[in-house]
Protein backbone atom coordinates (compact mmCIF):
# COMPACT_ATOMS: atom_id res chain seq x y z
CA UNK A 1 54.95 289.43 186.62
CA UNK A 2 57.79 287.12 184.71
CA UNK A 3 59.20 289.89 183.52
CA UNK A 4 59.61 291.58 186.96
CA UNK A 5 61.11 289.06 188.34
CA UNK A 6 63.94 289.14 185.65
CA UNK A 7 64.79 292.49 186.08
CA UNK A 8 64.94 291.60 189.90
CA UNK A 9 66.82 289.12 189.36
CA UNK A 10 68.96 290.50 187.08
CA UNK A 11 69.48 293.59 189.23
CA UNK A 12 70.67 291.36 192.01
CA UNK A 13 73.17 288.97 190.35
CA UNK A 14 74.93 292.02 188.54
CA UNK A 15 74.95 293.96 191.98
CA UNK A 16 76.71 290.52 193.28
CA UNK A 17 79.11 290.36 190.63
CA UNK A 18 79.81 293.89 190.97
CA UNK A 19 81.01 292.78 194.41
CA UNK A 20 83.14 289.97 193.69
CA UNK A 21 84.87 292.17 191.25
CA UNK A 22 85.99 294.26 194.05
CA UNK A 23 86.85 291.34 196.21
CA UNK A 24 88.86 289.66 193.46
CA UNK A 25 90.87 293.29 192.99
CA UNK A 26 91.39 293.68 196.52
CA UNK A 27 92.87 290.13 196.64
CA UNK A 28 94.57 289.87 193.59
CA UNK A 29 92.51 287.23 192.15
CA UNK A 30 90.20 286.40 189.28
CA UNK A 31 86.28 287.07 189.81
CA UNK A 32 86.41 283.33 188.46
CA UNK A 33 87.98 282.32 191.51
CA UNK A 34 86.22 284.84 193.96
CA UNK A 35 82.50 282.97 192.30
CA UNK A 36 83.92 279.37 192.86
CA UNK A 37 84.69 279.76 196.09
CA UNK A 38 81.39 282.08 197.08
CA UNK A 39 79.40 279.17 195.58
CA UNK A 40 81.21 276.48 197.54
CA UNK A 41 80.73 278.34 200.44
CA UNK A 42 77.13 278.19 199.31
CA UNK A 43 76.70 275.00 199.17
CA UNK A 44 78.33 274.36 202.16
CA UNK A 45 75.49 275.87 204.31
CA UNK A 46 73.09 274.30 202.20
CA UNK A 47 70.86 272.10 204.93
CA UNK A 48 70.57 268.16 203.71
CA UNK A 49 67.81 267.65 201.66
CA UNK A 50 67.89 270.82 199.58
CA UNK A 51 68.65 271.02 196.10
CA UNK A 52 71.59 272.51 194.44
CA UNK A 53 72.86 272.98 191.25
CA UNK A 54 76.22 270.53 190.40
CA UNK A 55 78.94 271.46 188.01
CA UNK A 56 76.99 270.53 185.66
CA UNK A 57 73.82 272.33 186.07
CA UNK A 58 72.11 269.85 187.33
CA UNK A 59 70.08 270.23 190.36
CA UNK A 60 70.91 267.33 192.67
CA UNK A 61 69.45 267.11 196.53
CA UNK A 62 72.49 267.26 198.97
């Protein structure tokens, strides 16, 4: 079942990449940039009291 999951999850992150990619052409940017701010974003609407993963990879409750 562990292994499903990873090719799930796999499938799904390189799909999303795949997308920022095409936002970062579209906007003349790095996919660098286009993940930082998607993430930020992420966090953003994050409720209090869920955890999140820091700059650090750390997962800290907001």
């Amino acid at each position: 079942m562990r292994r499903v999951f990873e090719v799930l999850l796999s499938d799904i992150n390189g799909k999303r990449r795949d997308a920022y990619k095409q936002i970062a052409i579209k906007n003349g940017t790095t996919l660098q940039a286009v993940e930082t701010l998607a993430g930020e974003k992420a966090m953003q609407k994050t409720p209090s009291g869920q955890y999140i993963k820091d700059a650090s990879d750390n997962w800290v409750q907001k």
